[in-house]
Protein backbone atom coordinates (compact mmCIF):
# COMPACT_ATOMS: atom_id res chain seq x y z
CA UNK A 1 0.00 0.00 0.00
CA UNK A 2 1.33 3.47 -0.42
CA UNK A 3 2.07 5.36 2.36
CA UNK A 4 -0.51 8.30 3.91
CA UNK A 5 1.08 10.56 6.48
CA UNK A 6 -0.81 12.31 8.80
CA UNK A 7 0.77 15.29 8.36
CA UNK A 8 -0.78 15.19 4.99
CA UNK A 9 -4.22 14.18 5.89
CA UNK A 10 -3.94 17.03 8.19
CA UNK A 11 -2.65 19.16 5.35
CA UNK A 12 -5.17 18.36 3.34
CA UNK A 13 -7.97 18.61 5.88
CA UNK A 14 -6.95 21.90 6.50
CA UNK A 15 -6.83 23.03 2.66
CA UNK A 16 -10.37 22.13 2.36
CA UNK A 17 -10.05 19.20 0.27
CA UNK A 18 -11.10 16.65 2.90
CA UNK A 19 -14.49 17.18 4.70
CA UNK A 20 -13.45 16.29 8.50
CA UNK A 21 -17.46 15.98 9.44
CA UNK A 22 -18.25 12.67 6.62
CA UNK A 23 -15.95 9.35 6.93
CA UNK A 24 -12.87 9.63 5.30
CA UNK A 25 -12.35 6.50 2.49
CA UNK A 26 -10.20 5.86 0.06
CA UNK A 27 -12.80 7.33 -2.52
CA UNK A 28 -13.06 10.93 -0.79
CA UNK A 29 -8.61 10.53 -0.73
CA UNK A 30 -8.71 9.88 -4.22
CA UNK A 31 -11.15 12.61 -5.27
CA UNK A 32 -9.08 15.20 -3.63
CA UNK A 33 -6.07 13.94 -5.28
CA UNK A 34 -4.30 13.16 -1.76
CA UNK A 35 -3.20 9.69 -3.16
CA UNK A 36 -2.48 8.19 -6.64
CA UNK A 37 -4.30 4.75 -6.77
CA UNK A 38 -2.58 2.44 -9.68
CA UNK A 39 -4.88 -0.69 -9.48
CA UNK A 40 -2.31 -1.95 -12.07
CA UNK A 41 0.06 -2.35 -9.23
CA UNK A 42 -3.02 -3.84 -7.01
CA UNK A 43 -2.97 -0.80 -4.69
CA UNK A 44 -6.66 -1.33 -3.06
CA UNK A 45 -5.76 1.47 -0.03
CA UNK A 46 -3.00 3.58 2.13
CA UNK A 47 -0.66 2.45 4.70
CA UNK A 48 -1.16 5.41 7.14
CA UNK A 49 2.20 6.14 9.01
CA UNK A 50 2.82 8.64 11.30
CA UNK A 51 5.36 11.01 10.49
């Protein structure tokens, strides 16, 4: 899985792009262009790490 940092979820919370208040999924991550998804390489979600 490719890695998520919560730095950047935070980031990206805080830019708007990620609505806090609903459930956050891979869909909404995608959508906002937080992560790049290649199913090619079967990545089906995010490793979140802590950074």
């Amino acid at each position: 899985y490719p890695p998520l940092s919560l730095r950047r979820l935070q980031y990206l919370i805080d830019l708007g792009r990620v609505d806090p208040m609903q459930p956050i999924d891979l869909t909404q991550l995608v959508n906002c262009r937080g992560v790049a998804i290649q199913p090619l390489k079967q990545d089906y979600g995010v490793q979140l790490i802590d950074e």
